[in-house]
Protein backbone atom coordinates (compact mmCIF):
# COMPACT_ATOMS: atom_id res chain seq x y z
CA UNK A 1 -3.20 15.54 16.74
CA UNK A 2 -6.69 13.58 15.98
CA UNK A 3 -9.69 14.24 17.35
CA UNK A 4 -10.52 10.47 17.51
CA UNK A 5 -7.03 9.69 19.80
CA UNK A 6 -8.87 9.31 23.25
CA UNK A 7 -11.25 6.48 21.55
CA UNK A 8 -8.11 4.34 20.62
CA UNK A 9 -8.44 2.11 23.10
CA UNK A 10 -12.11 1.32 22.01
CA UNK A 11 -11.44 1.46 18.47
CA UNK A 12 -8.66 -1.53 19.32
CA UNK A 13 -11.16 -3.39 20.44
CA UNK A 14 -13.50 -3.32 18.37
CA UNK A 15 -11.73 -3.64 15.19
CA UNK A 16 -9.68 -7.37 16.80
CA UNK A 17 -13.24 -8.58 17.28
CA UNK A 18 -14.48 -7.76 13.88
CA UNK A 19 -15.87 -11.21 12.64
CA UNK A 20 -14.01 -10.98 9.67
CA UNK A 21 -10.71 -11.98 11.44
CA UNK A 22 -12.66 -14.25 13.89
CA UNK A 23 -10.98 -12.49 16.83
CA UNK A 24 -12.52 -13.36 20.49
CA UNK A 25 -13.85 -10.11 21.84
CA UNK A 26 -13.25 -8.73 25.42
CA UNK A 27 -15.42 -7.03 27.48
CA UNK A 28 -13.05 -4.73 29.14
CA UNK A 29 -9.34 -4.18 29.10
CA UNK A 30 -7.76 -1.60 31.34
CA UNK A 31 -5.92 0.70 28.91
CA UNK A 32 -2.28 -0.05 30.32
CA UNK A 33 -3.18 -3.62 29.05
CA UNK A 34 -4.00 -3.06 26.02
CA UNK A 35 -0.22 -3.26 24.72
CA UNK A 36 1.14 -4.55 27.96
CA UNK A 37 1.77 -8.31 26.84
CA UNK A 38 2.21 -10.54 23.95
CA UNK A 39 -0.92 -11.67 23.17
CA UNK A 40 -2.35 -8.24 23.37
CA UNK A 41 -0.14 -7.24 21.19
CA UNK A 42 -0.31 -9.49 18.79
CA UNK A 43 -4.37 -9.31 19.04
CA UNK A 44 -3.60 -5.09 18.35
CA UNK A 45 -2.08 -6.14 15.35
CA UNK A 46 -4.55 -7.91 13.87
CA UNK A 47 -6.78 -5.20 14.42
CA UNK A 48 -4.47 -2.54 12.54
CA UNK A 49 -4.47 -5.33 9.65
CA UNK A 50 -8.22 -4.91 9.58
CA UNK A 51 -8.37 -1.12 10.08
CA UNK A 52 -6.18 -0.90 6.96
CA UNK A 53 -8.06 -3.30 5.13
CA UNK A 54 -11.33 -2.22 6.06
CA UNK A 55 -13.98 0.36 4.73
CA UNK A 56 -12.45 3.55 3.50
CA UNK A 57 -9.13 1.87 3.09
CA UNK A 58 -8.13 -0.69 1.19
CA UNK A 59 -11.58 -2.88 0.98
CA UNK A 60 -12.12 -0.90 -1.90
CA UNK A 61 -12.78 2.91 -1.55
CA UNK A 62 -9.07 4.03 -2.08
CA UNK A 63 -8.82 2.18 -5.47
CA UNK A 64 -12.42 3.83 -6.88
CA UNK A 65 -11.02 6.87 -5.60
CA UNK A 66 -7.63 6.32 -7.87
CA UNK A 67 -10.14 5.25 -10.97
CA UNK A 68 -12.44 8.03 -9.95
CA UNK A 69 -9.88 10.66 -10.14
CA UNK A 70 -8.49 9.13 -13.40
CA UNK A 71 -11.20 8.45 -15.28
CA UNK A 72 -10.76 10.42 -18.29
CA UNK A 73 -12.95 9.07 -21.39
CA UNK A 74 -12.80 5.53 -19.94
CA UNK A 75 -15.32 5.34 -16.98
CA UNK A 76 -18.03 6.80 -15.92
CA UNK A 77 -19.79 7.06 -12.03
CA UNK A 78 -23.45 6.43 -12.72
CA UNK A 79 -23.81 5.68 -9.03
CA UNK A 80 -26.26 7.62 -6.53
CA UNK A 81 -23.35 8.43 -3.75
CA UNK A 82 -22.51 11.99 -3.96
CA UNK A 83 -19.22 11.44 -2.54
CA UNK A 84 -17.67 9.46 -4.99
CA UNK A 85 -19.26 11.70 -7.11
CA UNK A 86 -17.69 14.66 -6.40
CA UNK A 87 -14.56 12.53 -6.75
CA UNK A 88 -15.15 11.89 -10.51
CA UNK A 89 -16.54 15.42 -11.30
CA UNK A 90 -13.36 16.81 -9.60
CA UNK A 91 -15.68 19.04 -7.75
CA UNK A 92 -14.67 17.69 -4.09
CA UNK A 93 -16.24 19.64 -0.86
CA UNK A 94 -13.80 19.64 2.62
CA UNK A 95 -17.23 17.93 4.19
CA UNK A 96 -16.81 15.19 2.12
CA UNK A 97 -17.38 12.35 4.62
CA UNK A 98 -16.32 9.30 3.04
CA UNK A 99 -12.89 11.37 2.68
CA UNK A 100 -12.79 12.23 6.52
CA UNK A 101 -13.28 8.49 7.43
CA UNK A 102 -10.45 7.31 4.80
CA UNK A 103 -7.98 10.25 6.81
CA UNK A 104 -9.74 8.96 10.12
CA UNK A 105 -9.28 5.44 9.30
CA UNK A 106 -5.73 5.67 8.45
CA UNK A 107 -4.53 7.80 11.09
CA UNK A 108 -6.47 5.26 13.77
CA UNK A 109 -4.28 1.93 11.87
CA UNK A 110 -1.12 4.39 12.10
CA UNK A 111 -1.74 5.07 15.87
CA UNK A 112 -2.43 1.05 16.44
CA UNK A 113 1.30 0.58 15.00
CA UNK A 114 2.84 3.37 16.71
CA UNK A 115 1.69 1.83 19.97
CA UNK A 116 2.73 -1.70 19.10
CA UNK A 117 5.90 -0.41 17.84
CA UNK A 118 6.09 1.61 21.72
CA UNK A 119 5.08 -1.72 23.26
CA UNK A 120 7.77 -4.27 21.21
CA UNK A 121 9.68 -5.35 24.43
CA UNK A 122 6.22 -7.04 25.73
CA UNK A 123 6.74 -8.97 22.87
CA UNK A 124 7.47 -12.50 23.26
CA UNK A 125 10.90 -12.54 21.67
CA UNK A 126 10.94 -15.12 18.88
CA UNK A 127 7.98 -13.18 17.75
CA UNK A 128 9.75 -9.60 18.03
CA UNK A 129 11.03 -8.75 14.57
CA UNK A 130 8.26 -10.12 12.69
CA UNK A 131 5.68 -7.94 14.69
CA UNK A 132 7.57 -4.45 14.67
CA UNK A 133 7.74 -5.37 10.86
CA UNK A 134 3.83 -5.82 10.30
CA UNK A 135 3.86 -3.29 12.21
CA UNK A 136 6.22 -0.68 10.59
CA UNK A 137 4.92 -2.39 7.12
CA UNK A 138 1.55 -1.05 8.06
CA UNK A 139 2.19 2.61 8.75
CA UNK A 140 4.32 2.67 6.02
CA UNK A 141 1.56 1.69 3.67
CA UNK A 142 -0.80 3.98 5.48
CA UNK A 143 1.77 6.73 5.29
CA UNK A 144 1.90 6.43 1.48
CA UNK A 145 -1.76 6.39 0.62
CA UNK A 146 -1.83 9.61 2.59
CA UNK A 147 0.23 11.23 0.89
CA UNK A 148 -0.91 9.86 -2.31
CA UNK A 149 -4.02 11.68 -2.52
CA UNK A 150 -3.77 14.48 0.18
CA UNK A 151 -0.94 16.26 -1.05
CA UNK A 152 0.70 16.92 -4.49
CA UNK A 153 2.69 14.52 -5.85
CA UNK A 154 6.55 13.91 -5.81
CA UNK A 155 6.96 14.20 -9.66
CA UNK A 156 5.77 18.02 -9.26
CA UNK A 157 8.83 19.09 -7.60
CA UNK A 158 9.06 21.74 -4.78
CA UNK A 159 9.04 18.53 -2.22
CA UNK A 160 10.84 20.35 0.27
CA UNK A 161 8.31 22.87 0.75
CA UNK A 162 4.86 21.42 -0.97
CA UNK A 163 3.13 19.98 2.54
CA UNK A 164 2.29 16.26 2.69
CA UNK A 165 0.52 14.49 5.44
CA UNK A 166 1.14 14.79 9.77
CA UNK A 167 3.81 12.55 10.34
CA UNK A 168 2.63 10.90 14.04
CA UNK A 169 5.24 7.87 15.53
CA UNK A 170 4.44 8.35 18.86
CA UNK A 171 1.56 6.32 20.34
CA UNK A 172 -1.34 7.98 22.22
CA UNK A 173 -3.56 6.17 24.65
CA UNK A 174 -5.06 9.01 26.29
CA UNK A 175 -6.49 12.05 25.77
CA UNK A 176 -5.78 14.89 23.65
CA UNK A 177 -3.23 17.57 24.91
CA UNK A 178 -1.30 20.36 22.98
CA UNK A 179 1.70 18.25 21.76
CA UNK A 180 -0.47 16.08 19.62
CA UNK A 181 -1.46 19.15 17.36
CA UNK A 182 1.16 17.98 14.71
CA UNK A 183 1.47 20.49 11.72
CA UNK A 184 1.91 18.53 8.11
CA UNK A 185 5.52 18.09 7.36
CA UNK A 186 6.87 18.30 3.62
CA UNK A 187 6.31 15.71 0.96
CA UNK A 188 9.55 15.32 1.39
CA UNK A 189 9.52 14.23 5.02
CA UNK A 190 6.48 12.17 4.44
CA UNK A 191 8.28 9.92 1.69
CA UNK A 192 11.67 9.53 4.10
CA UNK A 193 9.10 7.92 6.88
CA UNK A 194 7.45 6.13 4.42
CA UNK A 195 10.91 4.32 2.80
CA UNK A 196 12.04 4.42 6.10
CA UNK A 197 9.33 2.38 7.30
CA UNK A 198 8.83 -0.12 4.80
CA UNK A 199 12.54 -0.49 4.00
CA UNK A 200 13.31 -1.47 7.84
CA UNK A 201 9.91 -3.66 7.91
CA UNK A 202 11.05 -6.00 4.62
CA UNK A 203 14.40 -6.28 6.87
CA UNK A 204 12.77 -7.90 9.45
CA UNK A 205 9.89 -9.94 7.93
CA UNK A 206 10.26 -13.64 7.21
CA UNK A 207 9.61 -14.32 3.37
CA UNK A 208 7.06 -16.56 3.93
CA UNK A 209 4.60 -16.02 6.87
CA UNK A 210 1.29 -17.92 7.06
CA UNK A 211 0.10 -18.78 10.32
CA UNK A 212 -3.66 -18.92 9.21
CA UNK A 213 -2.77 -21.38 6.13
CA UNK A 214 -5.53 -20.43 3.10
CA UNK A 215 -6.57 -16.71 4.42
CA UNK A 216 -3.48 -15.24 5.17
CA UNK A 217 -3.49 -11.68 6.00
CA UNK A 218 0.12 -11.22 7.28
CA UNK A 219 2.59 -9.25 5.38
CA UNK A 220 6.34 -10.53 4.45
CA UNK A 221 9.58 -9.44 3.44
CA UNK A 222 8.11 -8.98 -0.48
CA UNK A 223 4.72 -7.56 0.52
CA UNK A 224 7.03 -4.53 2.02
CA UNK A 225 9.48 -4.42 -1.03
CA UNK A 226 6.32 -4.48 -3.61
CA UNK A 227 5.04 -1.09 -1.71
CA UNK A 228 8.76 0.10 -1.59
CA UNK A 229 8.76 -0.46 -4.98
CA UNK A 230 5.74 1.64 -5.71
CA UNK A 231 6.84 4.13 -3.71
CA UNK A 232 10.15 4.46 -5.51
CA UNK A 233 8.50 4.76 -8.68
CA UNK A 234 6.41 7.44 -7.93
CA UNK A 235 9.56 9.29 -6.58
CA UNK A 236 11.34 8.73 -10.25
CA UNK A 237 14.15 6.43 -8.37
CA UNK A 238 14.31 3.71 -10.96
CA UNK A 239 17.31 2.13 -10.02
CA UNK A 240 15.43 1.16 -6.40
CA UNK A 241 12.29 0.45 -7.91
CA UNK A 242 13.60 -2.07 -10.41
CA UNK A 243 15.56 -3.77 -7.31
CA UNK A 244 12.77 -4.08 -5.07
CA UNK A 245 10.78 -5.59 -8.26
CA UNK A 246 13.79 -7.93 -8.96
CA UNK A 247 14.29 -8.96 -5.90
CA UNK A 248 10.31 -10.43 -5.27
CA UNK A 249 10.28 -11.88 -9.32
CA UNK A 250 13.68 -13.80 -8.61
CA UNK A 251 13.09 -14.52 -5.39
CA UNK A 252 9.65 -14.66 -3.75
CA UNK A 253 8.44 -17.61 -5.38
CA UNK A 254 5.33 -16.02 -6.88
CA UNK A 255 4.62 -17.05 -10.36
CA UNK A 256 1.74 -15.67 -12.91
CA UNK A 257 -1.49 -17.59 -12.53
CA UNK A 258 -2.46 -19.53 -16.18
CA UNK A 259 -4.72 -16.93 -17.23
CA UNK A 260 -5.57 -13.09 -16.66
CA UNK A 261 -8.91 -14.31 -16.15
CA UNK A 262 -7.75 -17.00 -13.16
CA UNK A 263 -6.15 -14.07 -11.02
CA UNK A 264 -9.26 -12.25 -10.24
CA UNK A 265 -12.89 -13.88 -7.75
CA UNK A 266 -10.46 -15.97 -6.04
CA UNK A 267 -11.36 -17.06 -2.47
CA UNK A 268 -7.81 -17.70 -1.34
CA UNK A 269 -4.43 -16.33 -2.71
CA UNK A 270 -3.25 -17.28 -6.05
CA UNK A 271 0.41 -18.10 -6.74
CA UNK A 272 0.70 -14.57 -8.14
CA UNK A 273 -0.77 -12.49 -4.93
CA UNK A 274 1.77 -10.90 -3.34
CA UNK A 275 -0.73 -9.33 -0.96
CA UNK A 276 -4.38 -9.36 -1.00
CA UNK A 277 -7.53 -8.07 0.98
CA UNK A 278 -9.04 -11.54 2.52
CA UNK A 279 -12.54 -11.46 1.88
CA UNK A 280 -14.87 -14.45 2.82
CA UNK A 281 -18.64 -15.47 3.26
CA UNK A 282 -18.67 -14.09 6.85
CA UNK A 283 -17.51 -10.65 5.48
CA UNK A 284 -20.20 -8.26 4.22
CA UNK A 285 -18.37 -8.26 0.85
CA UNK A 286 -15.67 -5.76 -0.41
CA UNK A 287 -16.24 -2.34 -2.24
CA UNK A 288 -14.65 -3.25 -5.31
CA UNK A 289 -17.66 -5.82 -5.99
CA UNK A 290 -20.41 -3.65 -4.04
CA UNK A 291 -19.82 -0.66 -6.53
CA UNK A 292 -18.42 -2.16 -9.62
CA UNK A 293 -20.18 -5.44 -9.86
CA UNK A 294 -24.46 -5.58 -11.00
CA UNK A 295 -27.90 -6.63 -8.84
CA UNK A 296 -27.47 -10.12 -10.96
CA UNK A 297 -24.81 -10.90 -8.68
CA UNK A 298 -25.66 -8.73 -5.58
CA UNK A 299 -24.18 -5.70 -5.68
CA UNK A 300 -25.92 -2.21 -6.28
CA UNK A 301 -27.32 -1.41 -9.71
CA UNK A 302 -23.46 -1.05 -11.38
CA UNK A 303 -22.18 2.57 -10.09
CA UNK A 304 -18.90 2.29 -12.41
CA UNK A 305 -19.24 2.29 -16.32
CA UNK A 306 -16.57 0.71 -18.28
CA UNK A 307 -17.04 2.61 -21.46
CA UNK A 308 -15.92 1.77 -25.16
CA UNK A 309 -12.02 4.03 -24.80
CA UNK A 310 -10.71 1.32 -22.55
CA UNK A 311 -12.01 -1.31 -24.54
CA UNK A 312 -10.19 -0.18 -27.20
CA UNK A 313 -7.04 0.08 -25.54
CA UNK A 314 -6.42 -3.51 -26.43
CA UNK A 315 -5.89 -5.32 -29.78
CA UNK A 316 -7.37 -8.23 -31.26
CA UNK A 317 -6.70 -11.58 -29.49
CA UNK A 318 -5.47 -9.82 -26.51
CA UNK A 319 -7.71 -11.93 -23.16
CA UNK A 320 -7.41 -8.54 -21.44
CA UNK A 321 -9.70 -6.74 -24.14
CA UNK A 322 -12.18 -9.74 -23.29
CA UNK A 323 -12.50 -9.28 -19.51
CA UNK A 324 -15.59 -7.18 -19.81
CA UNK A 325 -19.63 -8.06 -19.81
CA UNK A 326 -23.02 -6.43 -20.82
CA UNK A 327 -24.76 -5.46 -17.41
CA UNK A 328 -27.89 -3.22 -16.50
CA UNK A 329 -27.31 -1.12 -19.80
CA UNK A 330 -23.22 -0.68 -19.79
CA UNK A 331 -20.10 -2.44 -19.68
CA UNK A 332 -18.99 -3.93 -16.60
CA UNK A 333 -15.26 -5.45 -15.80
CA UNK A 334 -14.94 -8.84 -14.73
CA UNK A 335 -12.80 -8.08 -12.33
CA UNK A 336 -14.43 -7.46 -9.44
CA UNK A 337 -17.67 -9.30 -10.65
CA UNK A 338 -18.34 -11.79 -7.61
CA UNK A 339 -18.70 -11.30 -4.24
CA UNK A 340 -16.46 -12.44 -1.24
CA UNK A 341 -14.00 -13.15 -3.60
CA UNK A 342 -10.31 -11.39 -2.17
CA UNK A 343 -9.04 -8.05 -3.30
CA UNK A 344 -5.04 -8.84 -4.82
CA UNK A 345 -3.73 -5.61 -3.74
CA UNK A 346 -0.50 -6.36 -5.12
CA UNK A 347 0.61 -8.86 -7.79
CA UNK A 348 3.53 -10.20 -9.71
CA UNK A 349 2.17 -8.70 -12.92
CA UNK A 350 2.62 -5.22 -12.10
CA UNK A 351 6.38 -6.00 -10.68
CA UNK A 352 7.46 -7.41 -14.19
CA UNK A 353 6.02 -3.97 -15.36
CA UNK A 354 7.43 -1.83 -13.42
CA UNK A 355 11.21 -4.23 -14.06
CA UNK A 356 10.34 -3.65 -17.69
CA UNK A 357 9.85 0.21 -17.38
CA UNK A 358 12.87 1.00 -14.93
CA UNK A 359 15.30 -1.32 -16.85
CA UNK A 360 14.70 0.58 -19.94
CA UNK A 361 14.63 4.30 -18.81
CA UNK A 362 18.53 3.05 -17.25
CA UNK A 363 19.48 1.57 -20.48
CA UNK A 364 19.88 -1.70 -18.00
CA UNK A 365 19.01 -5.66 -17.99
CA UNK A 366 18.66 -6.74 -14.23
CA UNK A 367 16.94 -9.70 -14.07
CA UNK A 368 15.52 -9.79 -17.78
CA UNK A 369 15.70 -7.66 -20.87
CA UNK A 370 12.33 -5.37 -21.10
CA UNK A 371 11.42 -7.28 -23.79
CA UNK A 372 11.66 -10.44 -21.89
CA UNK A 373 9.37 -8.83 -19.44
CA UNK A 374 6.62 -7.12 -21.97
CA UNK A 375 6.19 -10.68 -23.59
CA UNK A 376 5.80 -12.32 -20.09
CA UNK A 377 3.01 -10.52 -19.55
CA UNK A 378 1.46 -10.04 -23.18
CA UNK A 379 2.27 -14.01 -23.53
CA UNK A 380 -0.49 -14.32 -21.03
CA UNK A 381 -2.65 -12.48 -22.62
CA UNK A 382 -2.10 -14.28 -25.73
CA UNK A 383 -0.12 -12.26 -27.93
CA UNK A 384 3.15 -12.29 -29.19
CA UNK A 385 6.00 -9.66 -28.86
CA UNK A 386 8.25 -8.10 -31.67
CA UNK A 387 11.18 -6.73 -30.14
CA UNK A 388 10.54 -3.62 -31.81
CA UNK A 389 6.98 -2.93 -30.31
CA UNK A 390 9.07 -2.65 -26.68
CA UNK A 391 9.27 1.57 -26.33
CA UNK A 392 8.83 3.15 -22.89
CA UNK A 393 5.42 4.25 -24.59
CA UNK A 394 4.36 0.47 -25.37
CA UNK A 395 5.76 -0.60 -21.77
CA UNK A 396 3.67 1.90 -20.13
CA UNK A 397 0.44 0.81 -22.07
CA UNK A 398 0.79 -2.25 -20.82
CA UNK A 399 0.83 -1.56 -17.28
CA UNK A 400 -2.46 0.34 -18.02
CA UNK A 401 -3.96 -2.74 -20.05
CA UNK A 402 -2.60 -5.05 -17.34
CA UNK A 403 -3.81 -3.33 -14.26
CA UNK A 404 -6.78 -1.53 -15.51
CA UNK A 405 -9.65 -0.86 -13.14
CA UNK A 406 -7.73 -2.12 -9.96
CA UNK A 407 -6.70 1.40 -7.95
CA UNK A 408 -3.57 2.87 -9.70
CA UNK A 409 -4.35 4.93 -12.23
CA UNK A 410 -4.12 8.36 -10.64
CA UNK A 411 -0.86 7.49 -9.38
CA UNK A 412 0.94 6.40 -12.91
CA UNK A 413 -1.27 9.76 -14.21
CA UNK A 414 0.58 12.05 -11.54
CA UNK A 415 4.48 10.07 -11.73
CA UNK A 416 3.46 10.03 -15.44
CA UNK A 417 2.88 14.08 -15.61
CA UNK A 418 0.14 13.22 -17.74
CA UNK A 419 -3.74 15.53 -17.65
CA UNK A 420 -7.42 13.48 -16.97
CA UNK A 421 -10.28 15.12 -17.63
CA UNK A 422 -8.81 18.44 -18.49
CA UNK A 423 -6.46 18.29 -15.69
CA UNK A 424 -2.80 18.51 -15.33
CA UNK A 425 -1.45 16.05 -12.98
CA UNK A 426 -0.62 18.28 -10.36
CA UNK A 427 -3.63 20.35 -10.48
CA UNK A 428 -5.57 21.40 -7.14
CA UNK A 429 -8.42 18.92 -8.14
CA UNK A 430 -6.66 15.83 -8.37
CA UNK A 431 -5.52 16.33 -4.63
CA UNK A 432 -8.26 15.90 -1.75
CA UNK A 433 -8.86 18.66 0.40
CA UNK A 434 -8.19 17.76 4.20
CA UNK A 435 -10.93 17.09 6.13
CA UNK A 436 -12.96 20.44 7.31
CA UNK A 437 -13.33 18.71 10.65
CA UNK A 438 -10.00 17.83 11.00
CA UNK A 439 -8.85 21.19 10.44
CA UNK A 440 -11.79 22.55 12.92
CA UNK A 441 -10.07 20.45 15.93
CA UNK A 442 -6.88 21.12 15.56
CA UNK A 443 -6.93 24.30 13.69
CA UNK A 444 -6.01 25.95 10.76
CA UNK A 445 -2.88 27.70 11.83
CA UNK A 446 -1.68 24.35 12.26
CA UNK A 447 -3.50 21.78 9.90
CA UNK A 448 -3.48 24.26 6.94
CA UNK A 449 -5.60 23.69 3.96
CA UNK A 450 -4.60 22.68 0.27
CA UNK A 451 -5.02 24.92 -1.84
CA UNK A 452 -8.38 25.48 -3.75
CA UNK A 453 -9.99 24.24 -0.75
């Protein structure tokens, strides 16, 4: 179905010797090696970590797109890329190229894990479960970020017949024949792989899974359950979502950090990571810092504006409200502010918030009353809580002052049926087009267009 398939081989190897993960490059495998024993194997799957992790992905690019694409009156791209550009202007062209290698990208990590998960019985046993898990964790996660902002989203209904992404499990070493031209399948059908995936991959991950001690970039059993958990939210199954939350805040062993300001320019996990982007002095940096950060530190000239309507989203005394600096003429978030610092993809924060909201649309306490929850998080910050201030209005402002700026914006815009810029949340703009090239190799009677593309 990809017009990249016959380089996977190379693309393997390349991506397991990338000096970020300090893998020993080969010269030349024979390509029924590649996924022939254990250690190849396991060697595959670090490169599908770093695919996914990488440029494009989740190094950065898919969260500007999110803040891009949700900007409203609160940011502004002052940068000199014209594909990012388009992004925040909702003016997006099907040549776009930095959306071709984010659909590239993903589809080459997805086609890494469908060939590990082809290849498990090479696997040295004891090691078995945990790899088809990373594995299955991986294309799960892929899956969903597809379908996050390539098709329309599951709160607009019609998801039996609105298309979502080309669902691929079958591996492909070789060339390109006719049975990999995969039409999209529904959104519907894209979501079942994705829970699928990621609910079979947190049943066989360990909890705690840390073979290279300070950088670990392995998933476990509550990395899986905090993507199941967004991926129940955005389907409007709070019941799920609140469990999967539960579940990591009673039972993972995370805790918050002892600041909002202590969570973010970490070089190593905190104790509330529950997944992160490893980033280190060997790396070139991460995307987050590169466009968001200033020259003074030794990024670009600041290509994201912070401007004064998300400043004001928080009262006084709140730390959150304080997290921002002067820099090269605008306001700049603090957040991603140094370089080689990690990315926290996911954190305990957002779990409490997303326990808060789904407990109180189901009238429920699991875990903690949504109260309980709100002040957890607004303790941090340095406020207090009246129990009156908790409505599901008040909840969900707080998961935007909480998590401002880091990559989930468009999502809670679209599962919120809320409008950006103009925009309703399921409008043709706020959905990429597929990439023109794409379509050209497979073709359009099969890889069919979105619409206003």
């Amino acid at each position: 179905m990809k017009n990249l398939k016959y380089i996977i081989i190379l693309t393997i190897l390349f991506f397991s010797c990338n000096k970020k993960l300090d893998v020993s490059p080969s010269d030349s495998v024979p390509e029924g090696s590649v996924f022939a024993d254990n250690a190849s194997i396991q060697k595959a799957l670090i490169g599908a970590y770093d695919v996914m992790t990488g440029d494009y992905l989740l190094n950065g690019d898919l969260q500007l797109y999110s803040e891009m694409l949700g900007a409203g009156d609160e940011l502004r791209w002052d940068g000199t890329y014209d594909q990012p550009n388009q992004i925040y202007n909702k003016s997006i062209l099907v040549n776009n190229d930095w959306i071709a290698s984010t659909w590239q990208h993903a589809y080459n990590a997805i086609n890494i894990c469908n060939n590990i998960i082809a290849s498990i019985g090479n696997v040295d046993e004891k090691d078995r479960d945990r790899v088809k898990g990373e594995a299955l964790f991986i294309r799960g996660e892929m899956y969903f970020e597809l379908v996050t902002y390539f098709s329309q989203p599951y709160s607009a209904g019609n998801t039996t017949t609105n298309l979502g992404v080309q669902l691929v499990t079958a591996p492909t070493l070789g060339g390109v024949n006719n049975s990999d031209f995969v039409p999209r399948s529904t959104v519907e059908q894209t979501f079942d792989l994705i829970v699928s995936d990621l609910a079979q991959a947190a049943s066989l991950l360990p909890e705690d899974y840390n073979p290279n001690k300070e950088k670990n970039i392995h998933a476990n059993k509550f990395c899986a359950e905090a993507v199941l958990s967004r991926v129940y939210l955005q389907m409007g199954d709070y019941e799920k979502a609140r469990d999967e939350a539960n579940d990591i805040i009673e039972n993972g062993g995370y805790s918050l950090t002892s600041s909002y300001a202590a969570e973010f320019n970490n070089d190593n996990n905190t104790t509330e990571d529950i997944f992160d982007v490893q980033v280190s002095e060997q790396d070139a940096g991460n995307d987050l810092f590169l466009f968001w950060s200033i020259t003074k530190y030794g990024a670009r000239s600041g290509d994201v504006a912070v401007l004064q309507p998300q400043v004001d989203l928080y009262e006084a005394g709140d730390a959150r409200g304080n997290f921002f600096y002067q820099g090269n003429g605008e306001l700049r978030t603090e957040k991603w502010q140094l370089n080689f610092k990690n990315i926290p993809l996911i954190r305990l924060a957002e779990m409490y918030l997303t326990r808060a909201e789904c407990n109180f649309r189901l009238g429920t306490t699991v875990g903690a009353t949504p109260f309980e929850d709100i002040q957890t998080i607004r303790s941090r910050a340095g406020l207090n809580t009246d129990p009156s201030y908790v409505t599901l209005d008040n909840i969900i402002l707080e998961r935007h002052r909480e998590l401002v700026d880091e990559g989930l914006h468009i999502q809670d815009i679209k599962r919120l049926m809320q409008s950006t810029d103009g925009h309703s949340f399921d409008a043709n703009e706020l959905v990429f087009p597929i990439p023109i090239n794409e379509i050209n190799a497979v073709g359009a009677d099969i890889l069919k267009q979105n619409p206003g593309y």
